[in-house]
Each structure stands twice: as C-alpha cells, then as structure tokens.
N, C-alpha and C. Protein backbone atom coordinates (compact mmCIF):
# COMPACT_ATOMS: atom_id res chain seq x y z
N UNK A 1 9.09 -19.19 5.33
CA UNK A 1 8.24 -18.02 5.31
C UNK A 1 7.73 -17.81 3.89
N UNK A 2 6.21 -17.44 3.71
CA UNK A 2 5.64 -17.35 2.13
C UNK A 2 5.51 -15.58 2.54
N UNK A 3 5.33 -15.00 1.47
CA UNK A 3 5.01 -13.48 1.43
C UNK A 3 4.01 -13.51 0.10
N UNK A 4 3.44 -12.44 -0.36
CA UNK A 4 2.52 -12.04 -1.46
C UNK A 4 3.04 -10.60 -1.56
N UNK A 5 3.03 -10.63 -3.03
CA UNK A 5 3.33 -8.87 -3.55
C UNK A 5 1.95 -9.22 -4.57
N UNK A 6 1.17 -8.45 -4.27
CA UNK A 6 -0.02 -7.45 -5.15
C UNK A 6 0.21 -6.69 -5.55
N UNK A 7 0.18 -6.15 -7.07
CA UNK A 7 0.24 -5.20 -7.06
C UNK A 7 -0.85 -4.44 -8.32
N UNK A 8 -1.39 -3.38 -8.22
CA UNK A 8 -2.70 -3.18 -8.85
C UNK A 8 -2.53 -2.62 -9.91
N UNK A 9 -3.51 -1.70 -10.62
CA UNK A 9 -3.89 -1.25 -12.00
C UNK A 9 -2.19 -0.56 -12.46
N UNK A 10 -1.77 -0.72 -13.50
CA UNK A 10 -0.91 -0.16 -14.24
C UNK A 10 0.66 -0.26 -13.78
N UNK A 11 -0.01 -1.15 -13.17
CA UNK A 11 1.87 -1.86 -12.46
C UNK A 11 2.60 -2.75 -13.24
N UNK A 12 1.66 -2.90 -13.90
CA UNK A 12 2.14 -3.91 -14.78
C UNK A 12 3.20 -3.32 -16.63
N UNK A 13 2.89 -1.83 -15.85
CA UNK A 13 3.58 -1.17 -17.07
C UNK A 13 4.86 -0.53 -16.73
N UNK A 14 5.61 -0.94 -15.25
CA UNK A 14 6.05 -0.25 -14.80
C UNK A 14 7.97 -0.99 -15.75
N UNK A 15 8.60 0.32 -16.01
CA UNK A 15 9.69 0.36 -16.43
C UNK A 15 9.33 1.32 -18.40
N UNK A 16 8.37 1.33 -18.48
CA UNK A 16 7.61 1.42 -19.96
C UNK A 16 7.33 3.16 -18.91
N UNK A 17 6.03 2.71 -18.12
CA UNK A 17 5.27 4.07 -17.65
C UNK A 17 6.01 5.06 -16.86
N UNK A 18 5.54 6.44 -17.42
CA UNK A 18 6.09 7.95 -16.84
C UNK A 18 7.42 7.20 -15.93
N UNK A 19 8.85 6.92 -16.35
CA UNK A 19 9.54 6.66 -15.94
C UNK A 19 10.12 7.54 -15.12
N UNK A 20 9.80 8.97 -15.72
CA UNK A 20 10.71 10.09 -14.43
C UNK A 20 10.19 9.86 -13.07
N UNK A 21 8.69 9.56 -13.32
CA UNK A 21 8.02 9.05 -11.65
C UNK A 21 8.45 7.73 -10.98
N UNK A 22 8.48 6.39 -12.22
CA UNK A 22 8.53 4.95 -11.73
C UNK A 22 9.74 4.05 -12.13
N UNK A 23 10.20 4.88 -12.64
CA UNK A 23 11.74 4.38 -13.04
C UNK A 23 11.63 3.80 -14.42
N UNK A 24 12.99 3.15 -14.77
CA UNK A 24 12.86 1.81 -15.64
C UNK A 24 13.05 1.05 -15.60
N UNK A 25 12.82 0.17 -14.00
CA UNK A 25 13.25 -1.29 -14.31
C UNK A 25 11.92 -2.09 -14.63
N UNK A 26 11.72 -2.96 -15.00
CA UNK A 26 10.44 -3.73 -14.86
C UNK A 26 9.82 -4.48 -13.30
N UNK A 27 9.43 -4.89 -13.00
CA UNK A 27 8.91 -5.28 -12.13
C UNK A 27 9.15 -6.75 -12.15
N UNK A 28 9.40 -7.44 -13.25
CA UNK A 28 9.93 -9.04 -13.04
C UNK A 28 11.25 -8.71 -12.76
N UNK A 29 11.78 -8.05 -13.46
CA UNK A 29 13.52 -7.66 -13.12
C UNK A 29 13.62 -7.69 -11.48
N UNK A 30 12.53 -6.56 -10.80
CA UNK A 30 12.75 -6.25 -9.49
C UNK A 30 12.38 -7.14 -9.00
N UNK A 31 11.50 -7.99 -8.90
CA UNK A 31 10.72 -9.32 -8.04
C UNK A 31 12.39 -10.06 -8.12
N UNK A 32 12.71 -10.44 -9.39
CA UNK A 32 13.89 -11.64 -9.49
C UNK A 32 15.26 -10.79 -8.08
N UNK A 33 15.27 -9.99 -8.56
CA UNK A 33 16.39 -9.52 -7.57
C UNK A 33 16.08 -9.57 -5.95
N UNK A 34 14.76 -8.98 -5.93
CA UNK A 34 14.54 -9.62 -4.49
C UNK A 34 14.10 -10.62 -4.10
N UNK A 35 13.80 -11.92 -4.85
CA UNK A 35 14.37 -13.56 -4.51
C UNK A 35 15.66 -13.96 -4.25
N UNK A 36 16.17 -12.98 -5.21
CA UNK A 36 17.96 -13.18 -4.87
C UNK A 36 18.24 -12.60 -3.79
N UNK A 37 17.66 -11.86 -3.23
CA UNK A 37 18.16 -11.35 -1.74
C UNK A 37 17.27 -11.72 -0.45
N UNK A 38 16.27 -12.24 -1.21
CA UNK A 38 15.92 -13.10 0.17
C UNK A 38 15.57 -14.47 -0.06
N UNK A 39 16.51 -15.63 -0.22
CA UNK A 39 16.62 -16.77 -0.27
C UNK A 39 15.17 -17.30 0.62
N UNK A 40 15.22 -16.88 1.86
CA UNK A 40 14.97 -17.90 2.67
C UNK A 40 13.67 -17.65 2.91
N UNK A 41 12.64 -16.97 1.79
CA UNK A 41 11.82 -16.52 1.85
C UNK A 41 11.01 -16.93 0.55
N UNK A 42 9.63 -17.49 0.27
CA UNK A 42 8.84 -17.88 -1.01
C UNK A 42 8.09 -16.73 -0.96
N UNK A 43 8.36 -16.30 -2.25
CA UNK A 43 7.87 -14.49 -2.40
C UNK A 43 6.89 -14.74 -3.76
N UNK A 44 5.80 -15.20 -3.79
CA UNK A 44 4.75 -15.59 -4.30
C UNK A 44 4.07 -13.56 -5.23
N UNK A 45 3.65 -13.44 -6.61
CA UNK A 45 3.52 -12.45 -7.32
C UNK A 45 1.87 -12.28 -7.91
N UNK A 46 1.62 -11.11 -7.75
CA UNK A 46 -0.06 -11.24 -8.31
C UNK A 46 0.13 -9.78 -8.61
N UNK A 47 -0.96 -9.72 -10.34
CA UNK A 47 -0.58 -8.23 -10.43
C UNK A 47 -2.39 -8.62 -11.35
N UNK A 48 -2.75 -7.10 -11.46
CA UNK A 48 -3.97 -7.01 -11.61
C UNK A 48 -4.80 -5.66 -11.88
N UNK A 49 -5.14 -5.09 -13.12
CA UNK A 49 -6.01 -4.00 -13.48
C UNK A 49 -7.21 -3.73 -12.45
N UNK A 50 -7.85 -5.13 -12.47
CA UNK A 50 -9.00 -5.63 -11.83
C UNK A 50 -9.20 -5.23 -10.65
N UNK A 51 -9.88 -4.75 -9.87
CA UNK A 51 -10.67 -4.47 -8.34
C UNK A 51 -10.98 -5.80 -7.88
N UNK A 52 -11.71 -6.10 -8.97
CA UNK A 52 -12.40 -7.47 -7.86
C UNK A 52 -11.46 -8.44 -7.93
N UNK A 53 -10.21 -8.60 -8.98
CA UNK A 53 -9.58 -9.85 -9.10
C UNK A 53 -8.50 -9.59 -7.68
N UNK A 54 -8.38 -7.99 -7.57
CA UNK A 54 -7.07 -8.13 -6.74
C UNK A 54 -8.23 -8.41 -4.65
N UNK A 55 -9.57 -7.82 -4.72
CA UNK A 55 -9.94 -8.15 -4.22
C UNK A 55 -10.17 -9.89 -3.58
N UNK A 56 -10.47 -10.70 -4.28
CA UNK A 56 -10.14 -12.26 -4.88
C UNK A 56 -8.59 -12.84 -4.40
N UNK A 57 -7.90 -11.97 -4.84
CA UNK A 57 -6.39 -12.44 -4.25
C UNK A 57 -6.25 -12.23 -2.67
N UNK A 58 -6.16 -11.03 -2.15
CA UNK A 58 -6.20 -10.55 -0.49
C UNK A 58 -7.13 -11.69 -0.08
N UNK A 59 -8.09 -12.12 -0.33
CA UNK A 59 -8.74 -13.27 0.19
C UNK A 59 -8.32 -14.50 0.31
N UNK A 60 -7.95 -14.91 -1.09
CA UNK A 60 -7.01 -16.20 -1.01
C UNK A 60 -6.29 -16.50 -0.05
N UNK A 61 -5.31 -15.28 -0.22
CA UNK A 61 -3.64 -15.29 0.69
C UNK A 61 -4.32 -14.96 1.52
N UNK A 62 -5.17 -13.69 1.95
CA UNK A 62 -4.73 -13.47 3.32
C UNK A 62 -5.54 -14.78 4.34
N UNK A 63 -6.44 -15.44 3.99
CA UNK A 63 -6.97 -16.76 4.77
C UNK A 63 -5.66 -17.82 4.76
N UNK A 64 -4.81 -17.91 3.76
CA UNK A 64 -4.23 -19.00 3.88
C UNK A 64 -3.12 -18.86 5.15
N UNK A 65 -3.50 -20.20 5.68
CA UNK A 65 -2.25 -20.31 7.03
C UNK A 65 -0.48 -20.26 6.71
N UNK A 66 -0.60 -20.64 5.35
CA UNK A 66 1.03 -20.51 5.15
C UNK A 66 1.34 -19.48 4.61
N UNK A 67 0.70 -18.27 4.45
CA UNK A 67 0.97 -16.75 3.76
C UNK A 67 1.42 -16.26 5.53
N UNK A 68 2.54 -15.48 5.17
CA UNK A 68 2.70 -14.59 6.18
C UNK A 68 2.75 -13.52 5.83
N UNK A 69 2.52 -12.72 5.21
CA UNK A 69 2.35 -11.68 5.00
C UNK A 69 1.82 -11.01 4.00
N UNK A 70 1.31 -10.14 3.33
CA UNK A 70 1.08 -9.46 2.20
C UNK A 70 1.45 -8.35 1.84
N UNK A 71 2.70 -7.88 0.83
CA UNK A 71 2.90 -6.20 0.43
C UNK A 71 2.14 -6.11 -0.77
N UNK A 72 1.57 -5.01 -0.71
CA UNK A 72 0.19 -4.58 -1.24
C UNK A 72 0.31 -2.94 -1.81
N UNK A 73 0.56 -3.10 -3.27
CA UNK A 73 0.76 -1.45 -4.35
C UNK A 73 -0.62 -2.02 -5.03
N UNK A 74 -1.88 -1.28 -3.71
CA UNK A 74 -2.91 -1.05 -4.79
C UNK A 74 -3.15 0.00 -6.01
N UNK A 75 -2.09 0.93 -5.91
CA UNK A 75 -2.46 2.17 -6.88
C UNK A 75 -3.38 2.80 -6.74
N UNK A 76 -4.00 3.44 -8.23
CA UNK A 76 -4.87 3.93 -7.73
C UNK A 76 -6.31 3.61 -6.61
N UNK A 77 -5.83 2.27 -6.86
CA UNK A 77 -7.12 1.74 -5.69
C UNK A 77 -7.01 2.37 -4.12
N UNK A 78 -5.87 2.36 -3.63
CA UNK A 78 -5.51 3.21 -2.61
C UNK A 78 -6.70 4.44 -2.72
N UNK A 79 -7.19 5.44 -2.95
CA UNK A 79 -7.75 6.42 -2.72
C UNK A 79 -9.64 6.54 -2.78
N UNK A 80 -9.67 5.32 -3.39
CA UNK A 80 -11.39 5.02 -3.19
C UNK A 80 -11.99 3.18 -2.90
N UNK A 81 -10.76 2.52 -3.17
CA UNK A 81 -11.35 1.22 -2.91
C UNK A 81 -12.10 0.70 -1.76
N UNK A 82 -12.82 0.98 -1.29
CA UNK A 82 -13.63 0.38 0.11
C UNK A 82 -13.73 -1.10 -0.02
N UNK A 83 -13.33 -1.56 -1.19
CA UNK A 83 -13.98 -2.81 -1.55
C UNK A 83 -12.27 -3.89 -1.00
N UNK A 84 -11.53 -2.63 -1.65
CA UNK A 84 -10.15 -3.91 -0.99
C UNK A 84 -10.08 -2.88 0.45
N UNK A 85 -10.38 -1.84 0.52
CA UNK A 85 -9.87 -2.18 2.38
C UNK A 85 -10.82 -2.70 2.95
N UNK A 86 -12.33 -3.25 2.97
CA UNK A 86 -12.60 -4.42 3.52
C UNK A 86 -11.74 -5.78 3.75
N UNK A 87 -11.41 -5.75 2.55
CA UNK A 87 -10.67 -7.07 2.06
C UNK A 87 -9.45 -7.05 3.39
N UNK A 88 -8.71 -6.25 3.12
CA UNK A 88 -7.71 -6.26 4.35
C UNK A 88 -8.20 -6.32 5.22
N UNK A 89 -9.73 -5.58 5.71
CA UNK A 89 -9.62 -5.52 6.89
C UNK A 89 -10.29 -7.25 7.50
N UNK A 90 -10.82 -7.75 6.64
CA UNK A 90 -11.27 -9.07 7.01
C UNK A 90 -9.99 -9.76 7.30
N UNK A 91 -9.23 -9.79 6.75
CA UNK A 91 -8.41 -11.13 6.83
C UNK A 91 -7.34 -11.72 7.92
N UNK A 92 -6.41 -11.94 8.32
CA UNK A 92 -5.86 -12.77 9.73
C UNK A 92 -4.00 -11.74 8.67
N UNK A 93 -4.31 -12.44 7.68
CA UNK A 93 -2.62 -12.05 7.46
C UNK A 93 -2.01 -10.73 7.80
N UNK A 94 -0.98 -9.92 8.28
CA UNK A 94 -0.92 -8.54 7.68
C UNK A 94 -0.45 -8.07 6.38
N UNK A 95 -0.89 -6.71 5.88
CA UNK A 95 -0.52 -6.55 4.75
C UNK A 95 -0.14 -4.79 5.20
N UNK A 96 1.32 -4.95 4.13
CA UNK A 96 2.22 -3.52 4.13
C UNK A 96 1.88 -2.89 2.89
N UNK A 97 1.13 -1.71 3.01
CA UNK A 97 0.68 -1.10 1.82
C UNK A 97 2.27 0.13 1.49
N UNK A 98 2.51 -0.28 -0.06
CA UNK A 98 3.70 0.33 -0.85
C UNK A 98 3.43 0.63 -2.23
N UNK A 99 3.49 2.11 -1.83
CA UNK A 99 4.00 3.15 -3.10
C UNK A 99 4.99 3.71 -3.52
N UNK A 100 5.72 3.11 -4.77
CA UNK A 100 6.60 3.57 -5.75
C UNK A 100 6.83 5.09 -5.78
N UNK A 101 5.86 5.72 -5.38
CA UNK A 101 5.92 7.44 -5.60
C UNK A 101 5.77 7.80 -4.29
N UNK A 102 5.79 8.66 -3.77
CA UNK A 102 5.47 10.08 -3.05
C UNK A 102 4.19 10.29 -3.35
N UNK A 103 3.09 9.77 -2.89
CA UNK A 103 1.97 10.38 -3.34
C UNK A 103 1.37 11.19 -2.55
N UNK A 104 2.28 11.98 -1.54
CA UNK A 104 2.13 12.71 -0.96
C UNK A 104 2.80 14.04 -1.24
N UNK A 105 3.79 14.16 -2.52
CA UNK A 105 4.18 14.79 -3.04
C UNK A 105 3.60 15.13 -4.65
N UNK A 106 2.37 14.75 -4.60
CA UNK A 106 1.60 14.34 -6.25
C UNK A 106 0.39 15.16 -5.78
N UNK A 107 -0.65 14.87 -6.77
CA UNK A 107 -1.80 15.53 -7.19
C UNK A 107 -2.34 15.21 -5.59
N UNK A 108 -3.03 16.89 -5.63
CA UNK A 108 -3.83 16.39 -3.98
C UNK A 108 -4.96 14.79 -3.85
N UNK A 109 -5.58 14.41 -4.96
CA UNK A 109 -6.62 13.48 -4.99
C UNK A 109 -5.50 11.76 -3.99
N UNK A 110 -4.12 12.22 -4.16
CA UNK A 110 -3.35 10.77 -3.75
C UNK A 110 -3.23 11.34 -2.95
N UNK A 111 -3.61 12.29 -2.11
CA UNK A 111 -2.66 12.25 -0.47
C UNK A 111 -3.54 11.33 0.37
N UNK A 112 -4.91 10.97 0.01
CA UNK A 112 -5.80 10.18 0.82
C UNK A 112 -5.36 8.82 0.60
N UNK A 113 -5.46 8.15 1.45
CA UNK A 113 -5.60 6.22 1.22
C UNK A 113 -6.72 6.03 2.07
N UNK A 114 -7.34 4.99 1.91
CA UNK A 114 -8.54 4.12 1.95
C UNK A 114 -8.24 3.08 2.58
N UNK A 115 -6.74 2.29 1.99
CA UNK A 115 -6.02 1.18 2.32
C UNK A 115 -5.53 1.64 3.74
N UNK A 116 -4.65 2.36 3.77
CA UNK A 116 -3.73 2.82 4.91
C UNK A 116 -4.60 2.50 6.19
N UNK A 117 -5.71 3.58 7.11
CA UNK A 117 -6.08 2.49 8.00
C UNK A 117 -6.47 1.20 8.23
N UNK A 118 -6.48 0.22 7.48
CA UNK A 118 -6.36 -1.30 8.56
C UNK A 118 -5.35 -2.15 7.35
N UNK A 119 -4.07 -1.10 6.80
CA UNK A 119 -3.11 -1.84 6.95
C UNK A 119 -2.10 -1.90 8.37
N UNK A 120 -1.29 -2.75 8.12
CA UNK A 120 0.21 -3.13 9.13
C UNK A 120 1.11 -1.63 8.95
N UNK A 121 0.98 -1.06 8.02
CA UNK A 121 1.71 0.14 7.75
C UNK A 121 1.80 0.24 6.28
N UNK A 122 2.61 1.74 5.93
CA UNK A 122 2.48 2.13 4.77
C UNK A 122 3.80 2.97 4.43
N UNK A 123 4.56 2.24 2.85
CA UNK A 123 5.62 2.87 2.90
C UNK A 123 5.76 4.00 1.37
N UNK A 124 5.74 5.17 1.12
CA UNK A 124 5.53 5.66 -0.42
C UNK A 124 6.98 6.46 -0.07
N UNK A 125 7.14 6.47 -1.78
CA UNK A 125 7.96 7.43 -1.92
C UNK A 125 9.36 6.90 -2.37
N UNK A 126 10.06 5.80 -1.83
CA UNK A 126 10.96 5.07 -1.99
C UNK A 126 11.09 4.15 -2.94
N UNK A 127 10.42 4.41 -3.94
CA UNK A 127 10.77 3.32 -5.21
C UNK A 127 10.50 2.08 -4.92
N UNK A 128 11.45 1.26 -5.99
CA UNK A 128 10.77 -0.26 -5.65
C UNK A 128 11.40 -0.71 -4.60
N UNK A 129 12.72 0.50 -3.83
CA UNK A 129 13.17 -0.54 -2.94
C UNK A 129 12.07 -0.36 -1.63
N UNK A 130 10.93 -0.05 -1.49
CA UNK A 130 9.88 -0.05 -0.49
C UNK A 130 9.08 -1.47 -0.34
N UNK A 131 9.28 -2.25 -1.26
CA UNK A 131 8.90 -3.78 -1.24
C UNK A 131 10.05 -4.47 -0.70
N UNK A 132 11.41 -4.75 -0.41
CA UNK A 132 12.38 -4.92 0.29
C UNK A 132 12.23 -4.37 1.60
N UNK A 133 11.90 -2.88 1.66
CA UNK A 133 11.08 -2.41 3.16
C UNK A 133 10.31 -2.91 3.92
N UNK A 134 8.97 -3.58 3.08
CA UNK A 134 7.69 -4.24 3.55
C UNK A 134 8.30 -5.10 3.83
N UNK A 135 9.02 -6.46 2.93
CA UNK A 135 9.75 -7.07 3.11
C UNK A 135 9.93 -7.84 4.16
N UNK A 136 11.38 -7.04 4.73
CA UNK A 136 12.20 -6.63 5.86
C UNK A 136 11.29 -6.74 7.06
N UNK A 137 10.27 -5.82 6.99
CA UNK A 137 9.23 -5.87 8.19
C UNK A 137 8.55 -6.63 8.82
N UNK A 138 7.64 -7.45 7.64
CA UNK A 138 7.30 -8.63 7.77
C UNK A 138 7.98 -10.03 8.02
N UNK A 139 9.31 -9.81 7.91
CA UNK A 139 10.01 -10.84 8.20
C UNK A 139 10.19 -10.46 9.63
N UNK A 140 10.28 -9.46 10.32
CA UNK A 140 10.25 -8.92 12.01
C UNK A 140 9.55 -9.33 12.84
N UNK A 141 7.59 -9.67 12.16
CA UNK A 141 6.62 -10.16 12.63
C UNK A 141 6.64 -11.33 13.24
C-alpha cells in the first residue's frame, strides 16, 4: 500500500509555529514515527507554500495507480482554494482532508472548507495524531 501526506502553506513550520495551537513536534519527527507504526505501508511526503505546486502534486498522486490514498492539510487553502478542490475532485485516488486545529473552534473565516465537499472525509481538531486517523481509514478502503 503507497499513501501521500500533503501538506500546505506553513506546515512546514510546524513545532517552531504558535505552538499552544500546533504543538512542538516537527513534522519529520511525526512522519518518522508514523513509518514506525505503519511498516506495511510506503507513506510517501510533500509539503508546499505553493497553490499551484500542491495543486501539481494531487495530480501526480492522485492519477497514479499505485497511490492509494491521499491525507491532505491544505491549510489555509482549505477555505478559498477552488483550484485544489478541483484537483481532488478530478482525480480516481481518495483523499482525507486533516487539520491539526479545531478550526471550528478558531476565527469564523476557518469554519468554511472548500476542500471538505469532494473529499473522502475530514478530520480537525486532533493534532497530528489525525494523519494516523486518515491513515487508519484509508487502509479500510
């Protein structure tokens, strides 16, 4: 089984950024630990400021026949990207859209997603262990 974690603008600061919201681990820290817990699984990593680059990626993976899945922390892209929920919505793979926060407990502008209808589902609120969630799920499929 291959998987894809995307993950978008300012993720890449995560363990550094507003930690009371995103914690402090890093995000290679967390990727490595969940290789270690799912052996039997090639958990393939893409991270990206960029719209169009992460747009570019969902395309790649989600056409390719040996991707099974995609978990997908667009960030702020979640609330206006039309450009990546096309992207999802074109493609064959599914993808589990996951937020680190509650952004349903945040500024009213995040209670909307863009992504959320024509993902597989959507998990916020649960930290990084919500990519172990997606995970989990996609391995169900």
């Amino acid at each position: 089984m291959k998987l894809t974690i995307i993950n978008g603008p300012n993720l890449n600061l995560l363990g550094r950024r507003e930690p009371g919201i995103y914690g402090t681990s890093t995000f290679t820290d967390f990727l490595d630990d969940l290789r270690r817990r799912n052996p039997d699984i090639e958990i393939s990593y893409f991270q990206s400021n960029s719209e169009g680059a992460l747009v570019d990626r969902l395309q790649q993976d989600g056409f390719d026949p040996e991707i099974t899945g995609i978990v997908l922390n667009p960030g702020a892209y979640s609330h206006y990207s039309i450009a990546i929920a096309d992207a999802i919505a074109a493609i064959p793979a599914p993808v589990v859209e996951v937020h680190i926060s509650n952004i349903f407990a945040r500024e009213e502008f995040r209670h909307h997603s863009v992504v959320s209808p024509v993902a597989k589902g959507c998990i916020a609120g649960l930290g990084l262990e919500g990519y172990a969630l997606a995970i989990n799920y996609l391995r169900s499929l």
